[in-house]
PDB file of N, CA and C in Angstrom:
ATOM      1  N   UNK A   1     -17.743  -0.699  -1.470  1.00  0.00           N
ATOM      2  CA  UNK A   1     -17.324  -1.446  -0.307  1.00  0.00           C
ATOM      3  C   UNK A   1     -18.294  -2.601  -0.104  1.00  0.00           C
ATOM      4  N   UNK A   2     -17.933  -3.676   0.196  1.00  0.00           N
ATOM      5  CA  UNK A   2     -18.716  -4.970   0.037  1.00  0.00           C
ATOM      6  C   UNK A   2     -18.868  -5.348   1.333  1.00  0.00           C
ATOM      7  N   UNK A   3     -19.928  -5.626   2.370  1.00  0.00           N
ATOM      8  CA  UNK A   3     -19.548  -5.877   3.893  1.00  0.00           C
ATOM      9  C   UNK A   3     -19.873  -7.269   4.006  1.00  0.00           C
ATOM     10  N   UNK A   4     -19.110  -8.150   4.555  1.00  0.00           N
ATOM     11  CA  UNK A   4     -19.724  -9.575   4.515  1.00  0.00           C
ATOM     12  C   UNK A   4     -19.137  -9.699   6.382  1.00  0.00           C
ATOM     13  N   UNK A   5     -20.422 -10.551   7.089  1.00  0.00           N
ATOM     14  CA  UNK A   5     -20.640 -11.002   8.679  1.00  0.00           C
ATOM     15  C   UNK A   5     -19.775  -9.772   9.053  1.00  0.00           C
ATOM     16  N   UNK A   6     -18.885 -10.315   9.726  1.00  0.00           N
ATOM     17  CA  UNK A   6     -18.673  -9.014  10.561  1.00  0.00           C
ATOM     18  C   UNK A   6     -17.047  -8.509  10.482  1.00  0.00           C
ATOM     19  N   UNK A   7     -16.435  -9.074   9.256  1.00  0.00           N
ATOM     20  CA  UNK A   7     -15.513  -8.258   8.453  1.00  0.00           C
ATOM     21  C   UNK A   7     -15.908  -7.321   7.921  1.00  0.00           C
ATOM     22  N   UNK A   8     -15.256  -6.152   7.119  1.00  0.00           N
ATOM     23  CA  UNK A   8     -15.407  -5.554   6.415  1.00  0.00           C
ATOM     24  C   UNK A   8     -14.414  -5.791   4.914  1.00  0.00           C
ATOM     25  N   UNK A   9     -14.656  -5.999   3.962  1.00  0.00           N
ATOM     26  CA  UNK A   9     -14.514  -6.562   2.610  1.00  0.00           C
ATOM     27  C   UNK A   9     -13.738  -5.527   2.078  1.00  0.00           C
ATOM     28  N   UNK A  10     -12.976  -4.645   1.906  1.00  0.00           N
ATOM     29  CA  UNK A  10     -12.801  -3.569   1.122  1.00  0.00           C
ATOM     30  C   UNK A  10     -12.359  -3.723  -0.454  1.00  0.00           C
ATOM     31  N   UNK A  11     -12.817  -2.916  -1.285  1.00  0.00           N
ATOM     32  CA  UNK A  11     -12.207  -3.120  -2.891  1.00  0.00           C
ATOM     33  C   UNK A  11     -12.771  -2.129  -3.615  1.00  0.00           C
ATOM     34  N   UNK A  12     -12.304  -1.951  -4.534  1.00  0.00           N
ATOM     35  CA  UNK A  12     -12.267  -1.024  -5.190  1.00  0.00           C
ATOM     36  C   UNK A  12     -12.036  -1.106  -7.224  1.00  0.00           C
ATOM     37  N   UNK A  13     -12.836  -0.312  -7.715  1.00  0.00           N
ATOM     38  CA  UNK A  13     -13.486   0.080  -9.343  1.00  0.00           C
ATOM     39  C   UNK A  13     -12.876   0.861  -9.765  1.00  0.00           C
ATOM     40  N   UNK A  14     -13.184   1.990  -9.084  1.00  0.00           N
ATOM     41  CA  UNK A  14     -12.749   3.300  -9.494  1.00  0.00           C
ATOM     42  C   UNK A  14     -12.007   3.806  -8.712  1.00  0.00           C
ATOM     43  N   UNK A  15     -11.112   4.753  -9.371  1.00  0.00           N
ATOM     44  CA  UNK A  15      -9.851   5.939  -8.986  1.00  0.00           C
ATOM     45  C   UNK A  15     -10.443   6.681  -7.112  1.00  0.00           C
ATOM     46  N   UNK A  16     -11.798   7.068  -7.823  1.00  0.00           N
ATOM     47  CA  UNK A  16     -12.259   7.927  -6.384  1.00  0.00           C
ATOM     48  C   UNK A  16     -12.733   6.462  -4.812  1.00  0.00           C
ATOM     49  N   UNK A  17     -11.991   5.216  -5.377  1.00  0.00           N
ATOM     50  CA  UNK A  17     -12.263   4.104  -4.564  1.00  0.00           C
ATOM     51  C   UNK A  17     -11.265   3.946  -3.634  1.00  0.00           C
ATOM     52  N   UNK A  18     -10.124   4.347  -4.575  1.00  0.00           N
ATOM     53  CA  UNK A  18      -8.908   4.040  -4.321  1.00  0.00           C
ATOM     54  C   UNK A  18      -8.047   4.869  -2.371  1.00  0.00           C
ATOM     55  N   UNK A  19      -8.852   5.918  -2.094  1.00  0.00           N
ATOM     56  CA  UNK A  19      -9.008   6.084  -1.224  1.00  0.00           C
ATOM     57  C   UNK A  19      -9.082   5.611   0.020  1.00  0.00           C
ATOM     58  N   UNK A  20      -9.994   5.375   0.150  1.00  0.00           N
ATOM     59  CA  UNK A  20     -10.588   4.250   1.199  1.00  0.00           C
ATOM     60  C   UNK A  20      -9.779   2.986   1.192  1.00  0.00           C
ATOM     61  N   UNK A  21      -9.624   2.446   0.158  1.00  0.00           N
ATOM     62  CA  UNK A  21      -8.971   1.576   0.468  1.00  0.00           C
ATOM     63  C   UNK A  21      -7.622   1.630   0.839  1.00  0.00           C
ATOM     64  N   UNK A  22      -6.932   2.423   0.826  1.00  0.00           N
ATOM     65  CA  UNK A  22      -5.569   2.681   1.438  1.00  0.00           C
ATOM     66  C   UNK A  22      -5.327   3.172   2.439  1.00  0.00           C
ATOM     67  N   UNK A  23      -6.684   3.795   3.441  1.00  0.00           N
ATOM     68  CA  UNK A  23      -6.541   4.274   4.482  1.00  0.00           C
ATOM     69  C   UNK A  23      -7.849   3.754   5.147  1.00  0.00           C
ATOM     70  N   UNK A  24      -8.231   2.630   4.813  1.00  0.00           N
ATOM     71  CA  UNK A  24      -8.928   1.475   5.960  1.00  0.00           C
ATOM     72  C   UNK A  24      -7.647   1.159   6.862  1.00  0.00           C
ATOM     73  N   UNK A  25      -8.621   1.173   8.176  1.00  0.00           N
ATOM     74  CA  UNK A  25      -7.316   0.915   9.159  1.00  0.00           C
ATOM     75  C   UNK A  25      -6.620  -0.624   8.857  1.00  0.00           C
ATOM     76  N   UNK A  26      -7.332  -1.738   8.436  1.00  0.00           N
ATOM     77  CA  UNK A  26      -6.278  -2.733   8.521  1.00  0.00           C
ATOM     78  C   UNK A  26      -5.662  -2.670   7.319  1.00  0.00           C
ATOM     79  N   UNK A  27      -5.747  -2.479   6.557  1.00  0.00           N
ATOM     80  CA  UNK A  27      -4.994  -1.844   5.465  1.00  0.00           C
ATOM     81  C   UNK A  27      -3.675  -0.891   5.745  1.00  0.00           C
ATOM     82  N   UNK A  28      -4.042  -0.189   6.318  1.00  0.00           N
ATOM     83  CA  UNK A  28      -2.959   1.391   7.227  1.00  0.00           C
ATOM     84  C   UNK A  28      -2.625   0.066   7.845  1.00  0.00           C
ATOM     85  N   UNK A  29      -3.013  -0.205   8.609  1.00  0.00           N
ATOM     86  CA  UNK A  29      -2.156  -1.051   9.847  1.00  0.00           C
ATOM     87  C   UNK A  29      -0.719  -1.616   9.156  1.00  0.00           C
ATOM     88  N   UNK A  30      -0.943  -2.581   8.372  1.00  0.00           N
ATOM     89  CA  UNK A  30      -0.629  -3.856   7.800  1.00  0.00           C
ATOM     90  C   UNK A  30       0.585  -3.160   6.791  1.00  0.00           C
ATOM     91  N   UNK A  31       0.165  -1.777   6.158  1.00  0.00           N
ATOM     92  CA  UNK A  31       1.341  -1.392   4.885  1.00  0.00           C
ATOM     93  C   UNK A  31       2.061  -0.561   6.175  1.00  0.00           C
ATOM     94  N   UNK A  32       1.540   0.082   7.393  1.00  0.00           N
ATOM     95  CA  UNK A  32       3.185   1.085   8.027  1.00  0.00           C
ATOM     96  C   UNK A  32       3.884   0.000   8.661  1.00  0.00           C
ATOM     97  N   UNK A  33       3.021  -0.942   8.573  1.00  0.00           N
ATOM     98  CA  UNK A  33       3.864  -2.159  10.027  1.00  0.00           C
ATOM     99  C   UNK A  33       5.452  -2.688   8.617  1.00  0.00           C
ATOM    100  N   UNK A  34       5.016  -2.916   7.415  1.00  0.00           N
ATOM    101  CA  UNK A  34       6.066  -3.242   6.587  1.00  0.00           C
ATOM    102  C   UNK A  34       6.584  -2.109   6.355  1.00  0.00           C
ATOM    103  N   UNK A  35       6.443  -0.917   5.863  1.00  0.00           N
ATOM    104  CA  UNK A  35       7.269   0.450   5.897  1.00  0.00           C
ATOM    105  C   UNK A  35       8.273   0.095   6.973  1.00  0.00           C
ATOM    106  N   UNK A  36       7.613   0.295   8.140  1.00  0.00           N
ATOM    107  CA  UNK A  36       8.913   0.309   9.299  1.00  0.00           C
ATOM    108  C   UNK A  36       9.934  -0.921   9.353  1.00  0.00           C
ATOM    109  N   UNK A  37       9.306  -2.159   9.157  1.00  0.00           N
ATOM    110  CA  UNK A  37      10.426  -3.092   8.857  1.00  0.00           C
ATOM    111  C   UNK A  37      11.171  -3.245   7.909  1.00  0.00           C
ATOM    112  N   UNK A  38      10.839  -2.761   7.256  1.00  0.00           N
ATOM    113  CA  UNK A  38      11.602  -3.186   5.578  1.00  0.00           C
ATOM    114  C   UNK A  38      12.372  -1.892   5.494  1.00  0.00           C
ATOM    115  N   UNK A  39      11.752  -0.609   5.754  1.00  0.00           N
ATOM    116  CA  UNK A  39      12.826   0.427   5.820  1.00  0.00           C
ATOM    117  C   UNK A  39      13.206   0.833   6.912  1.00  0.00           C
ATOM    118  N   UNK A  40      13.116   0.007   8.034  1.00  0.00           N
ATOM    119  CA  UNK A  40      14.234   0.119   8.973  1.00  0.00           C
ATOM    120  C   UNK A  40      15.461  -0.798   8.602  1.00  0.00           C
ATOM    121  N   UNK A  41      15.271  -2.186   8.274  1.00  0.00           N
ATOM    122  CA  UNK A  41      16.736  -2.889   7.224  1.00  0.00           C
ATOM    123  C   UNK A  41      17.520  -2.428   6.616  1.00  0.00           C
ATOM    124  N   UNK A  42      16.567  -1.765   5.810  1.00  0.00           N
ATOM    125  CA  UNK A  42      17.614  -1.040   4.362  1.00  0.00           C
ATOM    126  C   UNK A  42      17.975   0.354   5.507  1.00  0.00           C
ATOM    127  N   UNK A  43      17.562   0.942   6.203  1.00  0.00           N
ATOM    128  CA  UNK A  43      18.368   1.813   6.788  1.00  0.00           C
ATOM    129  C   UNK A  43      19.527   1.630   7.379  1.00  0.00           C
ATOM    130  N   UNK A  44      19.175   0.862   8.072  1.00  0.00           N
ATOM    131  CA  UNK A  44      20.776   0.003   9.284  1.00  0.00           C
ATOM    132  C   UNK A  44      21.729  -0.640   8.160  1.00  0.00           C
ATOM    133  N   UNK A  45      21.094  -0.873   6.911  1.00  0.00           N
ATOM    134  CA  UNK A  45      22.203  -1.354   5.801  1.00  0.00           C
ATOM    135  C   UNK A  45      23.385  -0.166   5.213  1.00  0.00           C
ATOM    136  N   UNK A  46      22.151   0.857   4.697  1.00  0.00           N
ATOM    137  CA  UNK A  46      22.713   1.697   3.627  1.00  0.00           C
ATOM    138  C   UNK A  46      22.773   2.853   4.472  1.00  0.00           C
ATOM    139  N   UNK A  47      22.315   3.880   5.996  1.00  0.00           N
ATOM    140  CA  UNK A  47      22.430   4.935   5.906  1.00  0.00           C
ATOM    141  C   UNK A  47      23.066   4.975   7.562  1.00  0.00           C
ATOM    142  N   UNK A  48      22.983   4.168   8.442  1.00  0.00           N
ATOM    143  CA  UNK A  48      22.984   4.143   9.828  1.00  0.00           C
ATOM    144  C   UNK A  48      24.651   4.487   9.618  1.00  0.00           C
ATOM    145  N   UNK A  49      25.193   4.043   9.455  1.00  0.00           N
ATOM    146  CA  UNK A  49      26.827   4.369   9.722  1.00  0.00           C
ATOM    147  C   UNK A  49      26.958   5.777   9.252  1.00  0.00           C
ATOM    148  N   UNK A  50      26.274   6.183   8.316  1.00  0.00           N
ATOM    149  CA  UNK A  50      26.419   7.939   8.535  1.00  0.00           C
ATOM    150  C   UNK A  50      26.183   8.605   9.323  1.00  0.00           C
ATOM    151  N   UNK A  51      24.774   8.531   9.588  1.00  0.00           N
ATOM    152  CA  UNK A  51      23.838   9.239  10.713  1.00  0.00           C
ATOM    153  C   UNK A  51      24.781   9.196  11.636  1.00  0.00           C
ATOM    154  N   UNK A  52      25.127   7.653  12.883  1.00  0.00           N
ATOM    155  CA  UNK A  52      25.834   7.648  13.543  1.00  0.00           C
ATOM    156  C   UNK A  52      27.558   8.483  13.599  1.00  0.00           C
ATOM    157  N   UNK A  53      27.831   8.671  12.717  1.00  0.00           N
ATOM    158  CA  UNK A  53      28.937   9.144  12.194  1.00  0.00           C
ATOM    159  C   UNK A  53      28.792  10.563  12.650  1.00  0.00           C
ATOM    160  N   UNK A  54      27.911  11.072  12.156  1.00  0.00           N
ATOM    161  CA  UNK A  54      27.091  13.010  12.036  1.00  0.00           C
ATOM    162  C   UNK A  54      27.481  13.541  11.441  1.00  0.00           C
ATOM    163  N   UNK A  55      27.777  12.784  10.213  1.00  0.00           N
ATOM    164  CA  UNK A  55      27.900  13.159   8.727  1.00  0.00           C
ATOM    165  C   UNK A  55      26.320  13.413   7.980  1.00  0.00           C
ATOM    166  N   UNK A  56      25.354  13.232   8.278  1.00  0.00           N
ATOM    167  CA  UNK A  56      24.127  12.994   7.575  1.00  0.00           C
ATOM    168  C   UNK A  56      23.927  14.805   7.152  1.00  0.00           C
ATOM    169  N   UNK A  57      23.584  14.527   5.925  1.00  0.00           N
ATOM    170  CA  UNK A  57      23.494  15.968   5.187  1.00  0.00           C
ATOM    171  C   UNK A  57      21.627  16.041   4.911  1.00  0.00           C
ATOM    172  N   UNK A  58      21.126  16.927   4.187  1.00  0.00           N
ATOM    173  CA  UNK A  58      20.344  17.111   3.757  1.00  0.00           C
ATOM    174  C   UNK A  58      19.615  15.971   2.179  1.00  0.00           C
ATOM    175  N   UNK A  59      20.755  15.366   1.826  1.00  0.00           N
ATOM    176  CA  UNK A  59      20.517  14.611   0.866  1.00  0.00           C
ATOM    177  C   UNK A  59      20.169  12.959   1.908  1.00  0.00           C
ATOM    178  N   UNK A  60      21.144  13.037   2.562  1.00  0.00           N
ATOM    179  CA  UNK A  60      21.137  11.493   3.419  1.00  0.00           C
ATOM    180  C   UNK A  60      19.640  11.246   4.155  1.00  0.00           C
ATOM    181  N   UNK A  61      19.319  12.908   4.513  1.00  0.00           N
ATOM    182  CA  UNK A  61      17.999  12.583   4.936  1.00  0.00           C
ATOM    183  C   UNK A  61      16.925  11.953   4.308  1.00  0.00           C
ATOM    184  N   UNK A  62      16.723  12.504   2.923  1.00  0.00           N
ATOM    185  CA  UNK A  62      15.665  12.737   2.134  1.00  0.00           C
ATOM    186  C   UNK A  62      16.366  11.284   1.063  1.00  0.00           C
ATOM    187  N   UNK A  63      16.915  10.671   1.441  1.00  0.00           N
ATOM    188  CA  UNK A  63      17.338   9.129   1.372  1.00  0.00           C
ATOM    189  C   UNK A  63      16.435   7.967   2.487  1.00  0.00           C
ATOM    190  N   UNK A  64      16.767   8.680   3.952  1.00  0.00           N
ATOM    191  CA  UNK A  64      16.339   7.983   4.752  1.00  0.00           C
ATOM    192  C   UNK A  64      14.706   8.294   4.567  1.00  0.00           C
ATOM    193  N   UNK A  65      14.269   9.076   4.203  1.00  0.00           N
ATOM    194  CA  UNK A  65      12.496   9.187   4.020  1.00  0.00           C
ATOM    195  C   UNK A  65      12.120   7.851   2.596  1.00  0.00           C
ATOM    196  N   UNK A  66      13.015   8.516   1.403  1.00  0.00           N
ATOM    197  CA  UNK A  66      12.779   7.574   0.613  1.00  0.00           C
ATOM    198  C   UNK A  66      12.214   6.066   0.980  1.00  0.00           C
ATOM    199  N   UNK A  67      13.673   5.784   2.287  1.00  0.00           N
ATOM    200  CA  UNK A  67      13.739   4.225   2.077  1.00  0.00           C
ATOM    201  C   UNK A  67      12.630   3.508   2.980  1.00  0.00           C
ATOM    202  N   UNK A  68      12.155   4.584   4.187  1.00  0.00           N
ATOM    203  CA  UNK A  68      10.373   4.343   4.802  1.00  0.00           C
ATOM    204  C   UNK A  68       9.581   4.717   3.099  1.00  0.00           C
ATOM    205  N   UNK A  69       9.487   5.372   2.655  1.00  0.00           N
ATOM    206  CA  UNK A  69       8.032   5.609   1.971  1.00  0.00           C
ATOM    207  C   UNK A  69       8.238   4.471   0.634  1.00  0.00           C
ATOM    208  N   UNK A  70       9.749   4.029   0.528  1.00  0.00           N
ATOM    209  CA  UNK A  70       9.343   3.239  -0.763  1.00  0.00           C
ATOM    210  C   UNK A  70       8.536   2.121  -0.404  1.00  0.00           C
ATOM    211  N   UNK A  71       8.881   0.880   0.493  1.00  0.00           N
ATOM    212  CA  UNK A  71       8.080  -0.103   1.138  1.00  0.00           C
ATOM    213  C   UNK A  71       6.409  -0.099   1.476  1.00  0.00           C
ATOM    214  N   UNK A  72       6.147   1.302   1.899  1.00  0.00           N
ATOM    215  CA  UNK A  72       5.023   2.116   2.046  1.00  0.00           C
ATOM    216  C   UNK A  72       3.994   1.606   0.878  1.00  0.00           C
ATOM    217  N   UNK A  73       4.429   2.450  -0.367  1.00  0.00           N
ATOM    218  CA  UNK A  73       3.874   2.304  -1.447  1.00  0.00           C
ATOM    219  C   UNK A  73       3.472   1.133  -2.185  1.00  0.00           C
ATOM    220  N   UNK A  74       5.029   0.403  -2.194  1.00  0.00           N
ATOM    221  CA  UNK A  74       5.032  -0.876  -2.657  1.00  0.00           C
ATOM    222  C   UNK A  74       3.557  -2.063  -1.979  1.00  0.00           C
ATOM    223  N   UNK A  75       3.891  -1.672  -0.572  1.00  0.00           N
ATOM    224  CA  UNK A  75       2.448  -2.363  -0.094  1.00  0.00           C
ATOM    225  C   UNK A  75       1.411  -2.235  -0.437  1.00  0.00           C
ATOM    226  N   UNK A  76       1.180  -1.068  -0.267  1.00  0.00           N
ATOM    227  CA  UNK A  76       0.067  -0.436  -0.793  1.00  0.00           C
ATOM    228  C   UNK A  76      -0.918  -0.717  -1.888  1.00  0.00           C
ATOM    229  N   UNK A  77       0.783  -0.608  -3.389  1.00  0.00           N
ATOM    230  CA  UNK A  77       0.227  -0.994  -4.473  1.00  0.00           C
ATOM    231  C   UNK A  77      -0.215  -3.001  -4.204  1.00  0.00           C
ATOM    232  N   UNK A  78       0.083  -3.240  -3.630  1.00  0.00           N
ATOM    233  CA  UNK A  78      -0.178  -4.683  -3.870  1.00  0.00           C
ATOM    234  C   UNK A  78      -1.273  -5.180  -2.936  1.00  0.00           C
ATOM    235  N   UNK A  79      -1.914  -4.361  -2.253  1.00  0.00           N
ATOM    236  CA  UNK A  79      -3.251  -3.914  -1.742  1.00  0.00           C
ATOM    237  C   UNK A  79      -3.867  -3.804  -2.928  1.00  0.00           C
ATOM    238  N   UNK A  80      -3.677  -3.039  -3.358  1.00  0.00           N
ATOM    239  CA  UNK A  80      -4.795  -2.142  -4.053  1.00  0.00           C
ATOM    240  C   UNK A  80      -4.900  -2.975  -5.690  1.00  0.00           C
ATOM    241  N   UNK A  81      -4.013  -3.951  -5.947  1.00  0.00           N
ATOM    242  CA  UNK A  81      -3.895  -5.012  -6.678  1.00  0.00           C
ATOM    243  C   UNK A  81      -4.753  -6.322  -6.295  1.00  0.00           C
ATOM    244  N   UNK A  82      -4.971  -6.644  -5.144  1.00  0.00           N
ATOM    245  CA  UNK A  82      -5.083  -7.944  -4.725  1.00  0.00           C
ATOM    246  C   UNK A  82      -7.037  -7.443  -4.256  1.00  0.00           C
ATOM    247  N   UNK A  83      -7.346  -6.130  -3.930  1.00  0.00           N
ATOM    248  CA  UNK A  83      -8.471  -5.579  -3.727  1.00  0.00           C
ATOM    249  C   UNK A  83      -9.366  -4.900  -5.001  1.00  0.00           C
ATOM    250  N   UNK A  84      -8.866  -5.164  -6.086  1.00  0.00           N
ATOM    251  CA  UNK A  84      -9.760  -4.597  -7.207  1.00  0.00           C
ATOM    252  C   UNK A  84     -10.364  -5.204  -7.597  1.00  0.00           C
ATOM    253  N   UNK A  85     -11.541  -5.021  -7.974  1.00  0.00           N
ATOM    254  CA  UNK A  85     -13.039  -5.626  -8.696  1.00  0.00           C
ATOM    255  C   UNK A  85     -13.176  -5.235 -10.176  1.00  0.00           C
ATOM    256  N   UNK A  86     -13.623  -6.209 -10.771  1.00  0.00           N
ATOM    257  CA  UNK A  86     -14.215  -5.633 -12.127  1.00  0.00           C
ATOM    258  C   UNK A  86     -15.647  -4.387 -11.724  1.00  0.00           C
ATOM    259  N   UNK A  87     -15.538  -3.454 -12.909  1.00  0.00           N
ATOM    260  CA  UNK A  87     -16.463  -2.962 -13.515  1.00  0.00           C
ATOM    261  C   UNK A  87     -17.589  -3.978 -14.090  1.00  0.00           C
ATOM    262  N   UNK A  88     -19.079  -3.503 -13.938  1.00  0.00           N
ATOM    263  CA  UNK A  88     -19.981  -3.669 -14.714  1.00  0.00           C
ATOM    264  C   UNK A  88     -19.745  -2.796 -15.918  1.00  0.00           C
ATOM    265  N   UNK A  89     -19.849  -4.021 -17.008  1.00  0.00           N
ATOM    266  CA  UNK A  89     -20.252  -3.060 -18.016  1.00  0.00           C
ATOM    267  C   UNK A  89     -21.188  -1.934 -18.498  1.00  0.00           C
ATOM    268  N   UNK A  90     -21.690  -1.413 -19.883  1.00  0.00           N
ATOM    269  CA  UNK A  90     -22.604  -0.142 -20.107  1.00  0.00           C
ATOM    270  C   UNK A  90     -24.176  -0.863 -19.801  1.00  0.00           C
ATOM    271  N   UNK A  91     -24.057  -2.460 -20.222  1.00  0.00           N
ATOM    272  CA  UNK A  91     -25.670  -2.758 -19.642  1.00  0.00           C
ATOM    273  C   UNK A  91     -25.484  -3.644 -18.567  1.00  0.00           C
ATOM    274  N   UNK A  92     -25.024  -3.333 -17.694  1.00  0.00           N
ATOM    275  CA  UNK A  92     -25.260  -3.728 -16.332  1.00  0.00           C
ATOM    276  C   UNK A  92     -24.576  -5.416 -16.194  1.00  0.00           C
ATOM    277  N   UNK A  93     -24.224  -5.850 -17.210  1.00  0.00           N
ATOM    278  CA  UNK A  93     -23.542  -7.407 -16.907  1.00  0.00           C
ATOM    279  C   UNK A  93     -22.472  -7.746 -16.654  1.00  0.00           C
ATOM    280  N   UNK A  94     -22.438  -8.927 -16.047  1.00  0.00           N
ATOM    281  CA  UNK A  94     -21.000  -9.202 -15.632  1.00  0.00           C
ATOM    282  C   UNK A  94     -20.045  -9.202 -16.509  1.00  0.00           C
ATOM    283  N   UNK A  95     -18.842  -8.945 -16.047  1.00  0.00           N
ATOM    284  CA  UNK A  95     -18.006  -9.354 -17.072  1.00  0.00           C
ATOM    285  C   UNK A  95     -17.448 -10.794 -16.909  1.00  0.00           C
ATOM    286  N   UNK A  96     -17.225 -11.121 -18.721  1.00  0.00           N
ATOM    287  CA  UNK A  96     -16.855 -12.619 -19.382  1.00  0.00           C
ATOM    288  C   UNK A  96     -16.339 -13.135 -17.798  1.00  0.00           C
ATOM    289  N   UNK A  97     -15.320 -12.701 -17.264  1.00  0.00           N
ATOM    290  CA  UNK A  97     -13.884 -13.741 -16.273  1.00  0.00           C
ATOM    291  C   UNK A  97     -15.296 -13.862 -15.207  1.00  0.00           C
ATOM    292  N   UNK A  98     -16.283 -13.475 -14.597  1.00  0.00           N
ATOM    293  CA  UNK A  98     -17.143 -13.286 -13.602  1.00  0.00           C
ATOM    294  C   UNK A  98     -18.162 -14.361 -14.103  1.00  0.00           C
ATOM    295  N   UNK A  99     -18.608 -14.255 -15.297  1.00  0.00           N
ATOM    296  CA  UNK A  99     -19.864 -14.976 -15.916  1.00  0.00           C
ATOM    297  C   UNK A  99     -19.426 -16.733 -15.679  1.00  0.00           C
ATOM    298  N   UNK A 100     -18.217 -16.857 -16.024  1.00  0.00           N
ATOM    299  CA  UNK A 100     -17.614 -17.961 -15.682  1.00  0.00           C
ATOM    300  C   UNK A 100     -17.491 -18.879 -14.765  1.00  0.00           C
ATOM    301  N   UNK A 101     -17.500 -18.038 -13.877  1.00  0.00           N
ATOM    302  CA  UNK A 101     -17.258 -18.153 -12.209  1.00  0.00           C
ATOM    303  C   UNK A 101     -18.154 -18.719 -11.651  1.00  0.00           C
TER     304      UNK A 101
END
């Protein structure tokens, strides 16, 4: 975790990084705030006229979870894309794209 003034920097190397960074609150904030919009759309598109109906089965449900947790993820991953750092190499140097820089 990198802290610069009085943000907090988050990013991540490694697998056991990957953590934290998905459940820093502005991080959390920022991926449920798109979960709920993006799969509230596709809900009122593809599942609301059932529900309303009271036709919704056990499959329709576990549709309507899908279509919150896919957006979820998707954020997430593009967090956790836009927040990754190189590795130091085995003797401690930057790597080539960094040395550049």
């Amino acid at each position: 975790m990198v802290t610069t003034n009085s943000q907090t920097a988050v990013s991540w190397s490694t697998w056991q990084e990957i953590g934290a960074v998905v459940t820093h609150r502005r991080h959390l904030r920022r991926t449920t705030t798109i979960a709920l919009v993006v799969g509230s759309v596709f809900f009122a598109m593809n599942q609301l006229a059932v529900v309303l109906s009271g036709e919704a089965t056990l499959v329709i449900w576990l549709k309507v979870a899908l279509t919150y947790l896919t957006p979820f993820c998707m954020s997430n991953f593009g967090i956790l894309t836009a927040t990754r750092r190189q590795r130091e190499n085995a003797r401690g140097c930057q790597t080539i794209a960094e040395g550049i820089q």
